[in-house]
Protein backbone atom coordinates (compact mmCIF):
# COMPACT_ATOMS: atom_id res chain seq x y z
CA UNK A 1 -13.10 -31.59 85.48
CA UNK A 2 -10.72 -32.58 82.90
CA UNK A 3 -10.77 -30.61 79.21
CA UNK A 4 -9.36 -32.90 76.37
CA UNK A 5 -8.80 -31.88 73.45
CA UNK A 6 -8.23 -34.37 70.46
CA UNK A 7 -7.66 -34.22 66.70
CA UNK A 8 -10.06 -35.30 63.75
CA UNK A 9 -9.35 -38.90 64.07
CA UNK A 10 -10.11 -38.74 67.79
CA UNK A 11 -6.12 -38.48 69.55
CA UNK A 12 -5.38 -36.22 72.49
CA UNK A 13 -3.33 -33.27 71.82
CA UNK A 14 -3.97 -31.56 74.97
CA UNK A 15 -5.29 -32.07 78.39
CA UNK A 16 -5.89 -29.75 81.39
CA UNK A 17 -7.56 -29.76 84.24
CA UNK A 18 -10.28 -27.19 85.67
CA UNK A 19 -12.03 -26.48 88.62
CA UNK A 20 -15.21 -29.35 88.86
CA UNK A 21 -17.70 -26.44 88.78
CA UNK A 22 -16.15 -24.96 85.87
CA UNK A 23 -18.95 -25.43 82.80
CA UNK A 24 -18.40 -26.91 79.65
CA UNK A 25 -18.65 -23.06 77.86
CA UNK A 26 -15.95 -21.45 79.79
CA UNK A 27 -13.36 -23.80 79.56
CA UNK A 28 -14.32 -23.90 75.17
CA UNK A 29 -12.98 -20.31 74.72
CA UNK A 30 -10.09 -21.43 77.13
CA UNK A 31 -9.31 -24.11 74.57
CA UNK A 32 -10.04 -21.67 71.50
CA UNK A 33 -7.07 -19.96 72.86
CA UNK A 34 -5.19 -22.81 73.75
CA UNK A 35 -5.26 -23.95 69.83
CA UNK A 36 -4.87 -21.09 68.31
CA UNK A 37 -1.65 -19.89 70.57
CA UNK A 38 0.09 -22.36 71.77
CA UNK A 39 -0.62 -24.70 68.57
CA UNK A 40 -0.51 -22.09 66.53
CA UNK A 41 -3.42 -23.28 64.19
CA UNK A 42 -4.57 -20.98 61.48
CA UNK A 43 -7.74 -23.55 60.08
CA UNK A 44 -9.32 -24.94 62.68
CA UNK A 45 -12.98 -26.74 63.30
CA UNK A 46 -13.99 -26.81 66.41
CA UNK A 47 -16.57 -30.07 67.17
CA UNK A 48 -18.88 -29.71 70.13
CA UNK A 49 -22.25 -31.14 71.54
CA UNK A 50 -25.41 -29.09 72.34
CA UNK A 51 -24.42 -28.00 75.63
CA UNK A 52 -20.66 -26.68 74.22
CA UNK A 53 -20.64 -24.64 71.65
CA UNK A 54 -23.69 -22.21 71.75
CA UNK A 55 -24.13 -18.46 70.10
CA UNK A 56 -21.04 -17.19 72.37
CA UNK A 57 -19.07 -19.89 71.70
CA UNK A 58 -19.92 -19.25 67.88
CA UNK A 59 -19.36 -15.30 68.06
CA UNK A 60 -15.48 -16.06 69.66
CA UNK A 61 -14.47 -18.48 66.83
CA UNK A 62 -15.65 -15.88 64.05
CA UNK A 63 -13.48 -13.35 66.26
CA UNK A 64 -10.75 -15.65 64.69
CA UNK A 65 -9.89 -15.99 61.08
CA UNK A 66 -9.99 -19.90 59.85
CA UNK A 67 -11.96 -20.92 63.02
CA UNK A 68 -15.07 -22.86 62.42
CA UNK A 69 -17.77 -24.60 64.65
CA UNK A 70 -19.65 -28.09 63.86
CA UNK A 71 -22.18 -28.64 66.49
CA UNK A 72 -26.34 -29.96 66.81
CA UNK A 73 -29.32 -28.59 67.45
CA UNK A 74 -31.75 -28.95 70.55
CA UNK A 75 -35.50 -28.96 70.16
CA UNK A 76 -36.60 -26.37 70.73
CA UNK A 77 -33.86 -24.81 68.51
CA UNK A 78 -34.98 -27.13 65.71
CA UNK A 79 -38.31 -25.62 66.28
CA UNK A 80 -37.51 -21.84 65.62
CA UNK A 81 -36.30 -23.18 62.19
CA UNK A 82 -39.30 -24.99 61.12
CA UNK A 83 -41.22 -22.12 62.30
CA UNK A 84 -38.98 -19.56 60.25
CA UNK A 85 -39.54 -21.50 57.39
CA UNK A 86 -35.51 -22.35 57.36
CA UNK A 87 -36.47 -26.23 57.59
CA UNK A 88 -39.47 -28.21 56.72
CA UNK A 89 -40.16 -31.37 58.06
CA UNK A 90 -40.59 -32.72 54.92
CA UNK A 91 -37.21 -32.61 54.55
CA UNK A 92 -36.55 -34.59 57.60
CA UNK A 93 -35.67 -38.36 56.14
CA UNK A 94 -33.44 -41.32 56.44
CA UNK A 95 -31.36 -39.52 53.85
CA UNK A 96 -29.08 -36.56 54.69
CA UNK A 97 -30.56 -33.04 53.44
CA UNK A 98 -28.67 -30.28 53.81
CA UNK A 99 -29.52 -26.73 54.01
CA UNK A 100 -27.99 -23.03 54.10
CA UNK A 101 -28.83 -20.04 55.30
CA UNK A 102 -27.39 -16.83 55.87
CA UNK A 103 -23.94 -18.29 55.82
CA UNK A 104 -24.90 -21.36 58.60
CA UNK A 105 -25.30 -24.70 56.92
CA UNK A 106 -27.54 -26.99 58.55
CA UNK A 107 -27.62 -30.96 57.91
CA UNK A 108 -30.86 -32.54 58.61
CA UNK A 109 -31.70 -36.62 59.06
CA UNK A 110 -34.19 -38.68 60.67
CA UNK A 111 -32.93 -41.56 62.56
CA UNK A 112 -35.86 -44.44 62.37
CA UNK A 113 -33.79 -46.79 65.15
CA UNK A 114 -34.34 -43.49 67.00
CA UNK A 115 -37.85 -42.96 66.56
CA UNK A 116 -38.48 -46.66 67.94
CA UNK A 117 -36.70 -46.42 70.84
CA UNK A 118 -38.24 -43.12 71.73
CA UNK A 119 -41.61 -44.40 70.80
CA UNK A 120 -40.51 -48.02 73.43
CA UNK A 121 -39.16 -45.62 76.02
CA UNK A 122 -43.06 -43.94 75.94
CA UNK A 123 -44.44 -47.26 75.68
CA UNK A 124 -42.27 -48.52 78.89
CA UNK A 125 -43.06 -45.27 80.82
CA UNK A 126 -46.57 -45.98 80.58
CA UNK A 127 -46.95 -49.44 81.46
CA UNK A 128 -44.95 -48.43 84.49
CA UNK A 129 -47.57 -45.86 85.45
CA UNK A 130 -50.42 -48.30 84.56
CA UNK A 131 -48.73 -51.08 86.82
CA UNK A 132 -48.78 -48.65 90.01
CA UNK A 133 -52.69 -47.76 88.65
CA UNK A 134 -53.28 -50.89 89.16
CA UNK A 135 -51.67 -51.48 92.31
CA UNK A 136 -53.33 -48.45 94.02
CA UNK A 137 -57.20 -49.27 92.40
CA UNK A 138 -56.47 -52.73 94.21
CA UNK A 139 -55.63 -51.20 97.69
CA UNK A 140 -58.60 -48.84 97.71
CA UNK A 141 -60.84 -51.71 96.51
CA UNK A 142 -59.48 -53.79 99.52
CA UNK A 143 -59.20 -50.78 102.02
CA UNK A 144 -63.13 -48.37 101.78
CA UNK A 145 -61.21 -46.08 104.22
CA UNK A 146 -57.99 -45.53 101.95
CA UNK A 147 -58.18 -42.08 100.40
CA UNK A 148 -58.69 -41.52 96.82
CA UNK A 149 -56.76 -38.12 96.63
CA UNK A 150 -53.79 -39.80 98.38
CA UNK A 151 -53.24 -42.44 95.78
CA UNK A 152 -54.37 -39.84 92.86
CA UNK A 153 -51.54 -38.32 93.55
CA UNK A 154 -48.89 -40.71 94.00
CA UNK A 155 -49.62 -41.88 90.37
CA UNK A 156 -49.19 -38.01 89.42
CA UNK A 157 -45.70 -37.67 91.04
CA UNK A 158 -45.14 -41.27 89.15
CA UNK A 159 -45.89 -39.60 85.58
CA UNK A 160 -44.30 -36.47 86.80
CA UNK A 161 -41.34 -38.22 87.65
CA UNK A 162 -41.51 -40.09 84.61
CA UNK A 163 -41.78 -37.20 82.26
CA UNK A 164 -44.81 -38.20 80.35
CA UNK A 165 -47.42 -35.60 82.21
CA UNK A 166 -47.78 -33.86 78.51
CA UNK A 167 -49.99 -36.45 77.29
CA UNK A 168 -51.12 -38.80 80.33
CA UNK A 169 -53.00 -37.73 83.20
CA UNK A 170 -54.68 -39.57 86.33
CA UNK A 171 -58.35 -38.84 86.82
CA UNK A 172 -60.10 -40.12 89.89
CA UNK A 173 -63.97 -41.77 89.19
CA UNK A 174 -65.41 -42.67 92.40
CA UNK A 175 -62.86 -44.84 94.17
CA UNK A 176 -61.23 -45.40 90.67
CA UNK A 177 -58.32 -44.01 89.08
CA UNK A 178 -58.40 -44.10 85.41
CA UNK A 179 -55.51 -42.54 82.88
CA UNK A 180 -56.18 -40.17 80.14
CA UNK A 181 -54.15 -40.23 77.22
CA UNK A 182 -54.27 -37.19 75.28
CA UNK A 183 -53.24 -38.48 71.85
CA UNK A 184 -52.75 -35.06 69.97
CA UNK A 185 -50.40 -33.82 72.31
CA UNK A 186 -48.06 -37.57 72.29
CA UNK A 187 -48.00 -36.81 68.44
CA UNK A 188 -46.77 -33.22 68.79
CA UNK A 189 -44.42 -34.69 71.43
CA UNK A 190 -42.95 -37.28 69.17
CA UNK A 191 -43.09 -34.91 65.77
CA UNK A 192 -39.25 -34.48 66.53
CA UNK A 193 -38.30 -38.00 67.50
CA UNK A 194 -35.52 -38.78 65.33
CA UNK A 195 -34.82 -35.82 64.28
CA UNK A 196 -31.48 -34.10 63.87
CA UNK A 197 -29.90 -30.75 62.65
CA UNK A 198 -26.24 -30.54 62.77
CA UNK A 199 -25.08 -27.00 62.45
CA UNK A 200 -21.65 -25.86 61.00
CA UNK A 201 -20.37 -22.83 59.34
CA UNK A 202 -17.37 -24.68 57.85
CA UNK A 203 -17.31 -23.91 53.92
CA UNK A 204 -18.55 -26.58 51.39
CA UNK A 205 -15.13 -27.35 50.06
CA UNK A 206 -13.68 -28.11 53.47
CA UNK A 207 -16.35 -30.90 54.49
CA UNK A 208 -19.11 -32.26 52.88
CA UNK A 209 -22.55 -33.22 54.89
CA UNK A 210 -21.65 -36.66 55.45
CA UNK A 211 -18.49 -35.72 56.47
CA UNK A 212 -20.07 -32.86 59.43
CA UNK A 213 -22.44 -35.75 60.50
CA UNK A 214 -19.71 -38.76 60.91
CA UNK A 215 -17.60 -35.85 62.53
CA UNK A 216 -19.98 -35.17 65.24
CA UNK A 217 -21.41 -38.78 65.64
CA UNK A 218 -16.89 -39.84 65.89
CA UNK A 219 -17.04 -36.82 68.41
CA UNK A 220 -19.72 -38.01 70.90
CA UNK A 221 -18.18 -41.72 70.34
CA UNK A 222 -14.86 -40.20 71.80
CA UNK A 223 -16.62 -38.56 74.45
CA UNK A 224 -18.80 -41.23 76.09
CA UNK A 225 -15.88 -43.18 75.78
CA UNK A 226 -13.91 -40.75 78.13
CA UNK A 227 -16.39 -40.38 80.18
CA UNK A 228 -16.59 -44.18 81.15
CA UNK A 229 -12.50 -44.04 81.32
C-alpha cells in the first residue's frame, strides 16, 4: 500500500510505502508524525474520508497543538446527530448549513444529483429482481414438477445480493412468486440519500464552510485519481 501525502492544492510532499495489510488508520498517525517532525509543521489540517480519520485519529491530532481534522460523516453517524437533536433534517438543503457544537463544526448539504441516482440505482436493482421473477414464474409454469421453494429462494439470494432485502421481499402464492414492496421502510431507507455532514474542528477564521466542503470534495478528486494511477 502506498501512503501519499499532498498539500492543499492537491501536490505530493511525501510518499511511503507500507505493508498491503496495513489499514488506512495506522498508517494516519504514522503520517501525523511524519508532518509534524520531519516537516516541522506547527498549523496543520489534516483531510481524510470516512474510513481515515475516525475518533482516534481525532484524539492524536488534538494531542498536537495547531493540528486539525476535516473529514464526513457515515450514516449511521449522521443518525446519532439527528437523534441528539445536533441536526435536523430540515436543515438538510441544496444550500450549505453549517452547525457547531461543543467545539466540532459540522457542514450539512443535500446533493439532489445524488438523491436521483440513488433513487435509479433502487429503481435498476429492482427491475433486475423482477426480470429473474419473471424468468423463474415462466419455468415453473412450463415445468409442474419444478419446486417452488427452490426458485423462492434464488430470487431471495438475488435481492440479498442486491442489497435491497429492507424493503422487497419474495412471497410464494401457489406456484407463483410475487414481490412485496414495503414502501415505509424504502422511505426510511432513502431519508438520507443525499445527504452529507462534513465534520471539522478547524476554527472559523481559518476556513469557511464552503471552503471545508470544496476541501474534502478536491480531496476525494485526488484520491480516486491515484487510485486509477
Amino acid at each position: 500500500m502506498v501512503g501519499l501525502v499532498c498539500d492543499e492544492r492537491g501536490e505530493p510532499v511525501s510518499v511511503e510505502v507500507f505493508r498491503g495489510n496495513t489499514s488506512d488508520v495506522k498508517a494516519f498517525a504514522q503520517q501525523i508524525a511524519r508532518v509534524a517532525g520531519r516537516f516541522g509543521c506547527r498549523r496543520v489540517t489534516m483531510v481524510g474520508d470516512r474510513g481515515m480519520i475516525k475518533s482516534t485519529q481525532i484524539e492524536q491530532l488534538q494531542e498536537r497543538e495547531g493540528f486539525y481534522y476535516i473529514t464526513a460523516l457515515t450514516k449511521p453517524q449522521i443518525e446519532t446527530l439527528l437523534k441528539g437533536g445536533v441536526v435536523q433534517m430540515a436543515w438538510f438543503d441544496e444550500k450549505i448549513c453549517e452547525v457547531e457544537n461543543a467545539g466540532v463544526r459540522y457542514v450539512l448539504r443535500r446533493n439532489p444529483q445524488r438523491v436521483e441516482d440513488l433513487k435509479r440505482s433502487r429503481q435498476d436493482k429492482r427491475a433486475s429482481v423482477v426480470r429473474l421473477l419473471e424468468k423463474k414464474n415462466g419455468y415453473l409454469a412450463q415445468h409442474p414438477r419444478a419446486q417452488v421453494p427452490v426458485a423462492q429462494r434464488e430470487v431471495a439470494a438475488k435481492i440479498a445480493q442486491l442489497k435491497v432485502g429492507g424493503w422487497l421481499k419474495v412471497q410464494a402464492t401457489g406456484r407463483e412468486l410475487r414481490l412485496q414492496e414495503d414502501v415505509q421502510a424504502l422511505a426510511e431507507e432513502s431519508r438520507l440519500d443525499g445527504c452529507y455532514v462534513i465534520k471539522s474542528d478547524l476554527p472559523r477564521p481559518y476556513a469557511d464552510a464552503q471552503t471545508l466542503k470544496l476541501v474534502l470534495q478536491h480531496t476525494d478528486r485526488v484520491t480516486r485519481s491515484t487510485e486509477r494511477t
